[in-house]
C-alpha atoms as a PDB file:
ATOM      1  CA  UNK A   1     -19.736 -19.921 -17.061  1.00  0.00           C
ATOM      2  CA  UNK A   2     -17.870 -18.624 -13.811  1.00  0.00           C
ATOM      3  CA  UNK A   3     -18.745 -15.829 -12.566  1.00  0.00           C
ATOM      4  CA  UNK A   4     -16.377 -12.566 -11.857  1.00  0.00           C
ATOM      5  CA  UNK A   5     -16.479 -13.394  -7.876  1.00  0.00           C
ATOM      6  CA  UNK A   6     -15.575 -16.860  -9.094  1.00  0.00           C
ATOM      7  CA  UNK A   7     -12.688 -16.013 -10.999  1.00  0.00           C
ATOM      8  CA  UNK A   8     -11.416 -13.079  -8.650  1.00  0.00           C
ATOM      9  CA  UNK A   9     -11.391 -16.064  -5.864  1.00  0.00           C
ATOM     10  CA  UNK A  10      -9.971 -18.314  -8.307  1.00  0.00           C
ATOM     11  CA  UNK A  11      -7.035 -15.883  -8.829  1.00  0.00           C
ATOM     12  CA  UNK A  12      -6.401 -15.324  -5.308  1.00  0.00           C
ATOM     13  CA  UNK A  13      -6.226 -19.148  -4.370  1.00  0.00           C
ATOM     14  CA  UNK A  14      -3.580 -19.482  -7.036  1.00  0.00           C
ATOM     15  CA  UNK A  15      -1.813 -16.489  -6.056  1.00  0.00           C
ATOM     16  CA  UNK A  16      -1.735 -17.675  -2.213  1.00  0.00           C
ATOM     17  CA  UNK A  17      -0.621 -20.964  -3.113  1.00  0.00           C
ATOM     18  CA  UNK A  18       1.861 -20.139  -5.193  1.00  0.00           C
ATOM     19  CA  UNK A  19       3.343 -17.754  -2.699  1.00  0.00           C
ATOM     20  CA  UNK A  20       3.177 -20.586  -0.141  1.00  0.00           C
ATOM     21  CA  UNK A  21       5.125 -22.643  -2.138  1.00  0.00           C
ATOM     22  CA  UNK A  22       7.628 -20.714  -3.338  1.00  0.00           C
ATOM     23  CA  UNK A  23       8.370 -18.708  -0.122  1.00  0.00           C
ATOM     24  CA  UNK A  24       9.761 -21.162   1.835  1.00  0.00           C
ATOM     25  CA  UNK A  25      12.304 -22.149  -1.296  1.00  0.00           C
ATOM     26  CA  UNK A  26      13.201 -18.796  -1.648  1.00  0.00           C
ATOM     27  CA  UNK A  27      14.394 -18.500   2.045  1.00  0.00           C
ATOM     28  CA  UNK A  28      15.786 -21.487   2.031  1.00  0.00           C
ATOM     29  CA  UNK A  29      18.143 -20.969  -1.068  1.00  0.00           C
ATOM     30  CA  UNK A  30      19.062 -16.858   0.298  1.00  0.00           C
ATOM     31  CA  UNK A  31      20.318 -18.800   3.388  1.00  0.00           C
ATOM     32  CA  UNK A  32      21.624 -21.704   3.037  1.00  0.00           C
ATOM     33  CA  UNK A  33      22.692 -22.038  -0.830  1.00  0.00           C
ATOM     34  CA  UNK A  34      26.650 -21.680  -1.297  1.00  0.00           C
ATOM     35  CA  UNK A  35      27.722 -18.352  -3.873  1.00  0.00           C
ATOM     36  CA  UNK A  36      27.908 -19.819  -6.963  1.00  0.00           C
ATOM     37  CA  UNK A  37      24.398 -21.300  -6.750  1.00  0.00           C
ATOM     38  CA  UNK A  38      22.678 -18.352  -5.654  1.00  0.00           C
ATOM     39  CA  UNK A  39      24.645 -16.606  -8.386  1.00  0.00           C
ATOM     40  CA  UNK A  40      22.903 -19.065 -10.817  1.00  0.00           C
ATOM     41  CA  UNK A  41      19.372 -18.632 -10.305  1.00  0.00           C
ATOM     42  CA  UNK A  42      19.672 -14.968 -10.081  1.00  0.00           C
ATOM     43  CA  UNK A  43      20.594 -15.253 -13.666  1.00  0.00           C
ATOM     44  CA  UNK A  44      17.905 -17.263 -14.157  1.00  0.00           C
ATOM     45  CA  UNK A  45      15.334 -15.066 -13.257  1.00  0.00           C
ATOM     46  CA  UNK A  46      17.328 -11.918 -14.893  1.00  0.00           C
ATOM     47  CA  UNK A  47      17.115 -14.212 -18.231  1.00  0.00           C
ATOM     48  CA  UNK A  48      13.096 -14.769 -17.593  1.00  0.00           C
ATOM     49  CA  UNK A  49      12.494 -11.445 -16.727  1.00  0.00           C
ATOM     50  CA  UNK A  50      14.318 -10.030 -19.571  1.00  0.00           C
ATOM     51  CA  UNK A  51      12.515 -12.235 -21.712  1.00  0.00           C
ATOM     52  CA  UNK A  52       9.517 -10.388 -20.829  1.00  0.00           C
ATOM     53  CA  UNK A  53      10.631  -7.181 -20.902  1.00  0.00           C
ATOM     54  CA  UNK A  54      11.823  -7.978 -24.831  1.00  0.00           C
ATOM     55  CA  UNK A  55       8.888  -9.105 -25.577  1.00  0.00           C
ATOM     56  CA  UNK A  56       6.739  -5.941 -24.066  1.00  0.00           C
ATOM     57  CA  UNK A  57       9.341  -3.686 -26.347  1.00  0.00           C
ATOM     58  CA  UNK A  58       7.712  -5.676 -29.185  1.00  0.00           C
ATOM     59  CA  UNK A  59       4.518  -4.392 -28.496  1.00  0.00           C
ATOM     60  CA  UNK A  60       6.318  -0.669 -28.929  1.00  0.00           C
ATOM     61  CA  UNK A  61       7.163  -1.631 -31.893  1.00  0.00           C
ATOM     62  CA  UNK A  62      10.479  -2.320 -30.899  1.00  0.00           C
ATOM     63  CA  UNK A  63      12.727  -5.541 -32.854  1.00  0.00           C
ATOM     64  CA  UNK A  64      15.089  -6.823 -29.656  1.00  0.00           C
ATOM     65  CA  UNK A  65      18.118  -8.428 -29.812  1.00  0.00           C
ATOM     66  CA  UNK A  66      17.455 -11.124 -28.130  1.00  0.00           C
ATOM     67  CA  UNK A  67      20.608 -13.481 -28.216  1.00  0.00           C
ATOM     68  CA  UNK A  68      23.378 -10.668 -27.435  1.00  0.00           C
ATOM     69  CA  UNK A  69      21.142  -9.386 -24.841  1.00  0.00           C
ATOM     70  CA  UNK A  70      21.181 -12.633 -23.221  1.00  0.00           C
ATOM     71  CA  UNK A  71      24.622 -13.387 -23.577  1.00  0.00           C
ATOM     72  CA  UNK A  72      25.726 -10.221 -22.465  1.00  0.00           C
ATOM     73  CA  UNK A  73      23.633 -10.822 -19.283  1.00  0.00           C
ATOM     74  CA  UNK A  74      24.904 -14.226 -18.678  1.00  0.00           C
ATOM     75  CA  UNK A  75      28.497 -12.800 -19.276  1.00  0.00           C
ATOM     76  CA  UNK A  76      28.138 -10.357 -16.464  1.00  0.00           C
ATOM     77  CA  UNK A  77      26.643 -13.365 -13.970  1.00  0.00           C
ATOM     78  CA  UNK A  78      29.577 -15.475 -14.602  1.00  0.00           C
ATOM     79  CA  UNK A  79      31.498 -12.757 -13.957  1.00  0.00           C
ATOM     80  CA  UNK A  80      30.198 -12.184 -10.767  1.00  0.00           C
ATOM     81  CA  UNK A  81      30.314 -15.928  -9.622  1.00  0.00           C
ATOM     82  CA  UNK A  82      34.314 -15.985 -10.437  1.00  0.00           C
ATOM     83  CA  UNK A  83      34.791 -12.672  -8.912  1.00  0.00           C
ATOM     84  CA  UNK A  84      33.504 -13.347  -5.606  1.00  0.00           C
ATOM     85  CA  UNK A  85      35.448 -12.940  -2.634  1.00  0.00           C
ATOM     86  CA  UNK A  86      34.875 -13.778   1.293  1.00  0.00           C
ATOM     87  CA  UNK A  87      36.378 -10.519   2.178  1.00  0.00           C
ATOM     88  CA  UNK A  88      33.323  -7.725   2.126  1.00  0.00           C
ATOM     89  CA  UNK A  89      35.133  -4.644   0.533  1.00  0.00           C
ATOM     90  CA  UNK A  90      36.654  -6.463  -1.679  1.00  0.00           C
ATOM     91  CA  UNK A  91      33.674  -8.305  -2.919  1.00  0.00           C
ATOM     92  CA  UNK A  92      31.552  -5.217  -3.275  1.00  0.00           C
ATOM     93  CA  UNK A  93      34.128  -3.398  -4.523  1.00  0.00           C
ATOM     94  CA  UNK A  94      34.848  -5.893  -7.235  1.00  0.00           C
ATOM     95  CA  UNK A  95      30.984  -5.418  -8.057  1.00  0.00           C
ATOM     96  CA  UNK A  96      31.205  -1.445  -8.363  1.00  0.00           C
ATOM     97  CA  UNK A  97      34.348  -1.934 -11.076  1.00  0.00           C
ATOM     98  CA  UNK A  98      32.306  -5.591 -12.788  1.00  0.00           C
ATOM     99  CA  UNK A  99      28.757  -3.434 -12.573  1.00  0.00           C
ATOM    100  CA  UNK A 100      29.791   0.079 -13.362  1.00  0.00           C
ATOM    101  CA  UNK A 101      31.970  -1.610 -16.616  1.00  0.00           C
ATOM    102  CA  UNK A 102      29.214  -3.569 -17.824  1.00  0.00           C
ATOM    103  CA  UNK A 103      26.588  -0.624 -17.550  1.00  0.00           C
ATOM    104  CA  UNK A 104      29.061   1.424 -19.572  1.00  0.00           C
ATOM    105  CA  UNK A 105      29.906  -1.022 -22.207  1.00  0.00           C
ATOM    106  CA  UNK A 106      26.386  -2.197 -22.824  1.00  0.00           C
ATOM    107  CA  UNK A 107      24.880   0.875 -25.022  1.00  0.00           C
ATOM    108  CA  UNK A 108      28.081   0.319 -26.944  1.00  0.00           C
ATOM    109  CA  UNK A 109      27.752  -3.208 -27.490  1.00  0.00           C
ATOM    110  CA  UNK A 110      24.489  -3.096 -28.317  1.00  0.00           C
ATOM    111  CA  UNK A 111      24.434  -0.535 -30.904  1.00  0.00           C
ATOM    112  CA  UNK A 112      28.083  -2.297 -32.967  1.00  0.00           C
ATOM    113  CA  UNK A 113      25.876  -5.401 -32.708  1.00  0.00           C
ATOM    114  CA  UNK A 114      23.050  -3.416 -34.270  1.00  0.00           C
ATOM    115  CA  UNK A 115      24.791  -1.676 -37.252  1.00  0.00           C
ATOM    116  CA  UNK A 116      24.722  -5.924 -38.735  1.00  0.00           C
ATOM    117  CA  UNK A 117      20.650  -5.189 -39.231  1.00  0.00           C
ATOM    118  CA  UNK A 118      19.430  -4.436 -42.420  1.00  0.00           C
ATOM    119  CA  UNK A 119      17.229  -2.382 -41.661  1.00  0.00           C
ATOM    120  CA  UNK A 120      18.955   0.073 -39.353  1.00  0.00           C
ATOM    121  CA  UNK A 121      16.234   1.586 -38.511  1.00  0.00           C
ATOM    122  CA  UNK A 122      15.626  -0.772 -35.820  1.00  0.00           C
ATOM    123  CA  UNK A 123      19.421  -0.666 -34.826  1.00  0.00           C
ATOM    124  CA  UNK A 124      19.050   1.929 -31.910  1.00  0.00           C
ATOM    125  CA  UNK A 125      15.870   1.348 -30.225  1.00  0.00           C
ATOM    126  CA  UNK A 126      16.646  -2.429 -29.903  1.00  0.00           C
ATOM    127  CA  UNK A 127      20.185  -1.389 -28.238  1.00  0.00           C
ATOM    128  CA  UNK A 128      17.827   0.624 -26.040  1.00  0.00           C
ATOM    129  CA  UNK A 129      16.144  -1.792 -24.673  1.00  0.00           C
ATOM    130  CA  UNK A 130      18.639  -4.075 -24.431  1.00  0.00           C
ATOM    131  CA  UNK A 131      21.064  -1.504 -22.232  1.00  0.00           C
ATOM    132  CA  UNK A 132      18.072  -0.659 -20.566  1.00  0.00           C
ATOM    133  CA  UNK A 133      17.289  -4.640 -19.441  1.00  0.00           C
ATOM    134  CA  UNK A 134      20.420  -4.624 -18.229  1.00  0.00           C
ATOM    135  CA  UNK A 135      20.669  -1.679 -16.011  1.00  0.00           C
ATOM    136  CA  UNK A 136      17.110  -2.368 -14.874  1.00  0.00           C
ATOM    137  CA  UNK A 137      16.992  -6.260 -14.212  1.00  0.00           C
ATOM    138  CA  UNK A 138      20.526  -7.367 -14.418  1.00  0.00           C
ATOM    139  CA  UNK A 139      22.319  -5.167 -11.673  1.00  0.00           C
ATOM    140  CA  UNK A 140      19.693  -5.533  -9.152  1.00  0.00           C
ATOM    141  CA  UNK A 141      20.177  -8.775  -9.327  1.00  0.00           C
ATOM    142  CA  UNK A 142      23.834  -8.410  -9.607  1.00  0.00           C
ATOM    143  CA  UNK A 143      23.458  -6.550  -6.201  1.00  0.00           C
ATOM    144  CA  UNK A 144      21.479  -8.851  -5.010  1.00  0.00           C
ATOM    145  CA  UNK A 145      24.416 -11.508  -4.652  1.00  0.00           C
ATOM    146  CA  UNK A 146      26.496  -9.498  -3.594  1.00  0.00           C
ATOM    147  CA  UNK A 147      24.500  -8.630  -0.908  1.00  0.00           C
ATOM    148  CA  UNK A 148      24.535 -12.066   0.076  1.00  0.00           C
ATOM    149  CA  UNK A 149      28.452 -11.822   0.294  1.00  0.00           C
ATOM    150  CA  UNK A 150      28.820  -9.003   2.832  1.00  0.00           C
ATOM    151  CA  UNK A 151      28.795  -9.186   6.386  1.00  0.00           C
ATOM    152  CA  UNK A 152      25.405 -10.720   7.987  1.00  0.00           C
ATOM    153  CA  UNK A 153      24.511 -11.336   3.715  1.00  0.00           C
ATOM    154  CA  UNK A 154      21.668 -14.020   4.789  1.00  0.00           C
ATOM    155  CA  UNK A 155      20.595 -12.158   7.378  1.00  0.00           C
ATOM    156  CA  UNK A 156      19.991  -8.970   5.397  1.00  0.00           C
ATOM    157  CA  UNK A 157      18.683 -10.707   2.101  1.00  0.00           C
ATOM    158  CA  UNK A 158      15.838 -12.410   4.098  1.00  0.00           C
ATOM    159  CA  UNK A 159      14.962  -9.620   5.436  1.00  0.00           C
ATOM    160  CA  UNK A 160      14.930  -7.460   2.184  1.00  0.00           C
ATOM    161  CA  UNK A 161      12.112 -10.203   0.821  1.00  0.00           C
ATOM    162  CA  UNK A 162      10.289 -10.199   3.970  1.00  0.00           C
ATOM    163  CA  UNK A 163       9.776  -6.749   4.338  1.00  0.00           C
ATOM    164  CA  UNK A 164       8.770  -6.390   0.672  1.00  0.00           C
ATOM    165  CA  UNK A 165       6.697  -9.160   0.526  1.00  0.00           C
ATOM    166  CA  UNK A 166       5.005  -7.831   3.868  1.00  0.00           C
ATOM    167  CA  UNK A 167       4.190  -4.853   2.362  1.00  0.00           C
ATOM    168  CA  UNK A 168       2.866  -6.013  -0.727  1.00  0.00           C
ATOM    169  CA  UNK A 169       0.687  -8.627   0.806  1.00  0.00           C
ATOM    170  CA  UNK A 170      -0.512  -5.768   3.103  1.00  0.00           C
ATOM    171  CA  UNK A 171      -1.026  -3.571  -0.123  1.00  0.00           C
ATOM    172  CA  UNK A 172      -3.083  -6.500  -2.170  1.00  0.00           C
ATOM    173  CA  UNK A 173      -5.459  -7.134   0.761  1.00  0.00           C
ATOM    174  CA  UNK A 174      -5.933  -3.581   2.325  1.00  0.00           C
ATOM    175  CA  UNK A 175      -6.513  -2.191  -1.563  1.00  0.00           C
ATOM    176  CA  UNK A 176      -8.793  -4.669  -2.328  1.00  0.00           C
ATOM    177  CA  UNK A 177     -11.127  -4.483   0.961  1.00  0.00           C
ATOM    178  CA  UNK A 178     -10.734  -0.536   1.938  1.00  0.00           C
ATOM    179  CA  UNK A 179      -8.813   0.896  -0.778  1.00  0.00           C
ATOM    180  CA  UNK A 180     -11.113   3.657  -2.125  1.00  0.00           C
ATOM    181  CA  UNK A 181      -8.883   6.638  -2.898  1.00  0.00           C
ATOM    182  CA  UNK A 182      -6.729   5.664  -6.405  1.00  0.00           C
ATOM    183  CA  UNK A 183      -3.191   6.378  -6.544  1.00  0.00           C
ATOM    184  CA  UNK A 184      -2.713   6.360 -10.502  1.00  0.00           C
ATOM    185  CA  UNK A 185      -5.504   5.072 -12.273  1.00  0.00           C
ATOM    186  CA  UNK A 186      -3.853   5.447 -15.690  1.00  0.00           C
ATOM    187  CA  UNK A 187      -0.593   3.645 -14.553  1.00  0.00           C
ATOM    188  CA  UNK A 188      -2.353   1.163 -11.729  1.00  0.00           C
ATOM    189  CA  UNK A 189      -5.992   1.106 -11.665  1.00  0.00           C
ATOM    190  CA  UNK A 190      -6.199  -0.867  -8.600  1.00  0.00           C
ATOM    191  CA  UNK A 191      -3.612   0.656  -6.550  1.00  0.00           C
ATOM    192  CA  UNK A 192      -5.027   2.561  -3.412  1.00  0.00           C
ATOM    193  CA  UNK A 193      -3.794   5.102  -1.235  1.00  0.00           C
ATOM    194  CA  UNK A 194      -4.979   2.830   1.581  1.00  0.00           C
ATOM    195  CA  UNK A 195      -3.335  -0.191   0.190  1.00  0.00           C
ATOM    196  CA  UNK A 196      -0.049   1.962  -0.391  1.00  0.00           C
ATOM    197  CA  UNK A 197      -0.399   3.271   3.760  1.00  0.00           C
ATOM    198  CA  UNK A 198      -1.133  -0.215   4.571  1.00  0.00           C
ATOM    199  CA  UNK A 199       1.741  -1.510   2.701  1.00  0.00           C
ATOM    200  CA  UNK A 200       4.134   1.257   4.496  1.00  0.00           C
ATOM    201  CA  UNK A 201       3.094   0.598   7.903  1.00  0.00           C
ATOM    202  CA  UNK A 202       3.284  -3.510   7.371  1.00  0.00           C
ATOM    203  CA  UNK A 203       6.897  -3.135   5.707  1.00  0.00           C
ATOM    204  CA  UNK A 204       8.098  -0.767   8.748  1.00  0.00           C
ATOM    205  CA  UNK A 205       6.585  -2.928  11.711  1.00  0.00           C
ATOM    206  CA  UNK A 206       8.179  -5.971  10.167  1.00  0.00           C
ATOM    207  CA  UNK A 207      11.840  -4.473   9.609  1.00  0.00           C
ATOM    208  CA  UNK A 208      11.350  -2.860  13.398  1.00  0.00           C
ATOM    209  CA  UNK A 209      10.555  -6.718  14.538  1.00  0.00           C
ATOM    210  CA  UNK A 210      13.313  -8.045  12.187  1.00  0.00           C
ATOM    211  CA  UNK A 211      16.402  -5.348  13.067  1.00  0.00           C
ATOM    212  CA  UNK A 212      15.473  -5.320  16.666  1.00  0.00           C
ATOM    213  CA  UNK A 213      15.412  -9.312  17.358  1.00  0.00           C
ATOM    214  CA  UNK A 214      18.430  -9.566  15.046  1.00  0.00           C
ATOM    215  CA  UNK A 215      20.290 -11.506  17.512  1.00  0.00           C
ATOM    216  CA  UNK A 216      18.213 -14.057  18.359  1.00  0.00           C
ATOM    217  CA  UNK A 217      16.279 -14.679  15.202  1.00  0.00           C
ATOM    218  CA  UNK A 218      20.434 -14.621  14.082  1.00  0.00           C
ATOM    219  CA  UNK A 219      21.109 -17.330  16.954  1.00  0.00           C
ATOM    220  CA  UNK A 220      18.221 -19.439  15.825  1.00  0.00           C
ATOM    221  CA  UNK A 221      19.123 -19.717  12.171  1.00  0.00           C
ATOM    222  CA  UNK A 222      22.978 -20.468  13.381  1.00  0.00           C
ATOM    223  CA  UNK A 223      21.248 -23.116  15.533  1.00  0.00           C
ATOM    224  CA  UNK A 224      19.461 -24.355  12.880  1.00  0.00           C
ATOM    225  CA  UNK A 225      22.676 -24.970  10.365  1.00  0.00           C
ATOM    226  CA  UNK A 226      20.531 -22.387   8.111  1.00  0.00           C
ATOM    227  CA  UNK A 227      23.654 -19.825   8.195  1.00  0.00           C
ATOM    228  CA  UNK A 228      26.989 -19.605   8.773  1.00  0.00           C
ATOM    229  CA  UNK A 229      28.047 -16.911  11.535  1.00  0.00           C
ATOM    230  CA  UNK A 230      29.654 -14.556   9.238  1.00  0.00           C
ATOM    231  CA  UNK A 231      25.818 -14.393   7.426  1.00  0.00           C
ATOM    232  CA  UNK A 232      23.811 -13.495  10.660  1.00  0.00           C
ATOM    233  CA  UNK A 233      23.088 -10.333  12.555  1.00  0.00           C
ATOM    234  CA  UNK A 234      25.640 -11.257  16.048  1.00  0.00           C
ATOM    235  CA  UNK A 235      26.318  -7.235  16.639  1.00  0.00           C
ATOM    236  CA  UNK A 236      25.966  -7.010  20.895  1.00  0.00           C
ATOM    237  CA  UNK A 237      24.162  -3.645  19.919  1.00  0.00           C
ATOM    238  CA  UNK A 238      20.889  -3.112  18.350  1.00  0.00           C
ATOM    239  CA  UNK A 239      20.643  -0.739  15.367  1.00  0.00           C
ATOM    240  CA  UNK A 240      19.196   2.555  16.392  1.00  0.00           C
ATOM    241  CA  UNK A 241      15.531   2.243  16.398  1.00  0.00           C
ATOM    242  CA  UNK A 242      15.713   5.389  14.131  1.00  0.00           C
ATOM    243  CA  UNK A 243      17.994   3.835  11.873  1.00  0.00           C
ATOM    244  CA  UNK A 244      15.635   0.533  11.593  1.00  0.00           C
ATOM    245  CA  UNK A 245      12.159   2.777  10.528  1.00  0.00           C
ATOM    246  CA  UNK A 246      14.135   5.047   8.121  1.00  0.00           C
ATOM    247  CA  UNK A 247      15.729   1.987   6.733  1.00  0.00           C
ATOM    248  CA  UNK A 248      12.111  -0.068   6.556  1.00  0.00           C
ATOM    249  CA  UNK A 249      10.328   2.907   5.253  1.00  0.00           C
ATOM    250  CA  UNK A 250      12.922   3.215   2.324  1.00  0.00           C
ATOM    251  CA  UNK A 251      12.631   0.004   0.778  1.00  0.00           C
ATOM    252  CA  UNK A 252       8.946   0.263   1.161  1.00  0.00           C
ATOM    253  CA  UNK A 253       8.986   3.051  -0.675  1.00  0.00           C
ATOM    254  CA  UNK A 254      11.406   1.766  -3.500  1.00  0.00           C
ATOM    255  CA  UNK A 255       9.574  -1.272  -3.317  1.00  0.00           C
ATOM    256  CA  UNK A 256       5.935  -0.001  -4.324  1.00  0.00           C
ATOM    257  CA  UNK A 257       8.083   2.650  -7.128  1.00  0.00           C
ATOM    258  CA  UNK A 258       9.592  -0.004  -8.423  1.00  0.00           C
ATOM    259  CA  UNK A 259       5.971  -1.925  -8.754  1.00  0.00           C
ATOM    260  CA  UNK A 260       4.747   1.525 -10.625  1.00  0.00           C
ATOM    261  CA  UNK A 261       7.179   1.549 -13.200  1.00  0.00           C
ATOM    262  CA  UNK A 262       6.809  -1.648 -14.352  1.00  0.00           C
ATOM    263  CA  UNK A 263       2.743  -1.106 -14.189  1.00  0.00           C
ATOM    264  CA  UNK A 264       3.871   1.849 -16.193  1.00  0.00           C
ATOM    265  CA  UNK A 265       5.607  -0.288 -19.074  1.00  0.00           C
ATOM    266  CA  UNK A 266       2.865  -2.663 -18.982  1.00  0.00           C
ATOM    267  CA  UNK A 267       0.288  -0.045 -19.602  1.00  0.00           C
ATOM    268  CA  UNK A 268       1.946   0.969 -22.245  1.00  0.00           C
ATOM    269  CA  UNK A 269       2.410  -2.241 -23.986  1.00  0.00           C
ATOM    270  CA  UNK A 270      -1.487  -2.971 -23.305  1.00  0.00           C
ATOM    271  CA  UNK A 271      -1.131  -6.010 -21.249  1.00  0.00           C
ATOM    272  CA  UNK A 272      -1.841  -6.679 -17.950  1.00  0.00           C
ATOM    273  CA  UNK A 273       0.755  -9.481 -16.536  1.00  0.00           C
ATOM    274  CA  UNK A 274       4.539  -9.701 -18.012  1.00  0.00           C
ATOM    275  CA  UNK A 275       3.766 -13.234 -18.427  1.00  0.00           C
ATOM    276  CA  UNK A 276       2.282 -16.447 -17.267  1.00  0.00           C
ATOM    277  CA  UNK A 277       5.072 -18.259 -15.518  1.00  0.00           C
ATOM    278  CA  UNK A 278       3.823 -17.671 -12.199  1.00  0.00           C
ATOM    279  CA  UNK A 279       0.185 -18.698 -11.510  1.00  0.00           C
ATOM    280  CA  UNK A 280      -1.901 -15.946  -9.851  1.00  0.00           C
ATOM    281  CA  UNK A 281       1.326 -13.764 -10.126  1.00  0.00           C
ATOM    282  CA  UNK A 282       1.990 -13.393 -13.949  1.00  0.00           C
ATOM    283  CA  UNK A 283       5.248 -13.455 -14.717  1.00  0.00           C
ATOM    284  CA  UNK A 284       8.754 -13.279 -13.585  1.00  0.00           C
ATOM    285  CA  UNK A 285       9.109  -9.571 -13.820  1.00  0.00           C
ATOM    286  CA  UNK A 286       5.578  -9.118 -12.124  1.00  0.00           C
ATOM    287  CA  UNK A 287       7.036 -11.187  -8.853  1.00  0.00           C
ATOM    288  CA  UNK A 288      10.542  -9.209  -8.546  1.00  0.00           C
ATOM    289  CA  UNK A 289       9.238  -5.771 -10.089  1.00  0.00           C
ATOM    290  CA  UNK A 290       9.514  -4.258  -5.872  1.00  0.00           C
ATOM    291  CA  UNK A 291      13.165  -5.971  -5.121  1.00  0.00           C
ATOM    292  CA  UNK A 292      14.455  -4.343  -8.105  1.00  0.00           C
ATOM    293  CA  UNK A 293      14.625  -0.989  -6.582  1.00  0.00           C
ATOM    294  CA  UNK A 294      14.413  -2.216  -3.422  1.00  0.00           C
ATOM    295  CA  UNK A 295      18.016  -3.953  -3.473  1.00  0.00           C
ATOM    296  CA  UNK A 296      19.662  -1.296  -3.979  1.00  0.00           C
ATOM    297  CA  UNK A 297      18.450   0.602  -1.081  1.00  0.00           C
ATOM    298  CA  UNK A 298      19.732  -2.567   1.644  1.00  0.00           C
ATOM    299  CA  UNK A 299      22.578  -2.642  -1.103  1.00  0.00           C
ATOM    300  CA  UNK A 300      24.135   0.216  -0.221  1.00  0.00           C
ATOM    301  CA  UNK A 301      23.230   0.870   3.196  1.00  0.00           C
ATOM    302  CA  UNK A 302      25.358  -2.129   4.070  1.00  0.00           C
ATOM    303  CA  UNK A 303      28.317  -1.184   1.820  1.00  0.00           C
ATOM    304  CA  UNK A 304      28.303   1.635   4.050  1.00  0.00           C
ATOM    305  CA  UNK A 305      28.400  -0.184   7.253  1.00  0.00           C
ATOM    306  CA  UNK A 306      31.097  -2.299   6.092  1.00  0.00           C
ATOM    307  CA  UNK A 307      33.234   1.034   5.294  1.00  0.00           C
ATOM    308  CA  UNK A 308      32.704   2.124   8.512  1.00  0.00           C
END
């Protein structure tokens, strides 16, 4: 019979290979996969993850609805691959009218396609969930591509993933070997204080590396046939150092919220992954639980660039 040390190590090998593996194939696909492709396995995961997240509302006691949920999602990502544009306002404006729309039409979907249940009872909470999948796994998502369309897209994607997934590798390791002081034991009994500083610092130092060697990590991947121009960082000025650790320190900090919350609706479903898909990692929904608010930070900090 293994031990606990035996299984703890056994966890960790699977969660550093699967990270090694899928890495790469992620940052591949964010820079060199055309629009419509990227579009498509962002709906992919959305559908995983919000397969998950139905099935924790089960364990409230809550009776999704499954199938409209899913093709409501679906809906919105085709929407988004036929609405795309080249042109950067117009692309994220098309996603403000396509987002904001769906988001509003959603409850009311959900609750028409409810009143068909016998027992009504279960009518509203299920539209609940389902309006809140959306809002909370779909639009990120949605986001997500478009960020890819702005300006410098690749550019700004990759480094979205890199400096989340510096600061939660920075968090795992740090909380596990120093982490003594616990954040929220009844939400996250393993996250640290420590592990959170740790995972602040890392995310900072590597969006200060990234947004300060824009150009030529930028020239590189241009070199490389990894990105077009239009999807690299070619600006003959740096951003403002200020800019860069306000910036890195904000999706940090959206990125270990956005892990709470979705500790938080584990906890209260009594489980401790979202699912299995992912060896070492759980599930879908337990890899992306950071990006989702994360994206929205990088989101709309470039929107606002390319108003300027």
């Amino acid at each position: 019979m293994e031990t606990d040390a035996e299984l703890n190590h056994l966890h960790l090998l699977k969660r550093v290979l699967t990270a090694v593996a899928l890495i790469p194939i992620v940052l591949l696909l964010v820079l060199k996969a055309p629009i419509p492709a990227l579009t498509a396995v962002a709906a992919l995961v959305a559908l995983l993850a919000i397969q998950e997240l139905l099935r924790l509302g089960e364990a409230y006691g809550i009776h999704p609805l499954h199938w409209p949920t899913y093709l409501f999602v679906s809906f919105f990502f085709l929407l988004l691959a036929f609405t795309g544009s080249d042109k950067p306002l117009l692309a994220a404006g098309a996603f403000v009218y396509i987002g904001g729309l769906a988001a509003a039409l959603s409850p009311f979907t959900f609750l028409a396609i409810g009143m068909h249940r016998s027992n009504l009872r279960t009518a509203f909470p299920a539209a609940m969930l389902s309006g809140f999948a959306f809002v909370y796994l779909a639009l990120p998502l949605g986001l997500l591509v478009e960020l890819r369309e702005l300006w410098s897209g690749a550019f700004l994607v990759a480094s979205l993933m890199l400096i989340v997934w510096a600061g939660d590798i920075f968090a795992y390791f740090v909380g596990r070997t120093l982490g003594t002081h616990y954040m929220s034991p009844r939400i996250s009994p393993k996250k640290t204080w420590e592990g959170a500083l740790a995972s602040l610092l890392a995310s900072v130092g590597v969006g200060v590396l990234l947004f300060q060697k824009a150009l030529p990590i930028s020239t590189a991947l241009l070199h490389a046939h990894l990105i077009a121009r239009r999807d690299g960082l070619f600006a003959l000025q740096k951003l403002p150092l200020s800019s860069t650790l306000v910036l890195s320190a904000a999706i940090n900090v959206a990125a270990q919220l956005g892990d709470l919350v979705e500790s938080l609706i584990k906890r209260g479903a009594g489980v401790k992954d979202s699912g299995t898909i992912l060896p070492g990692h759980g599930g879908m929904l337990d890899r992306i639980d950071a990006l989702l608010f994360a994206v929205p930070v990088l989101w709309y900090y470039a929107a606002w660039r390319v108003m300027q």
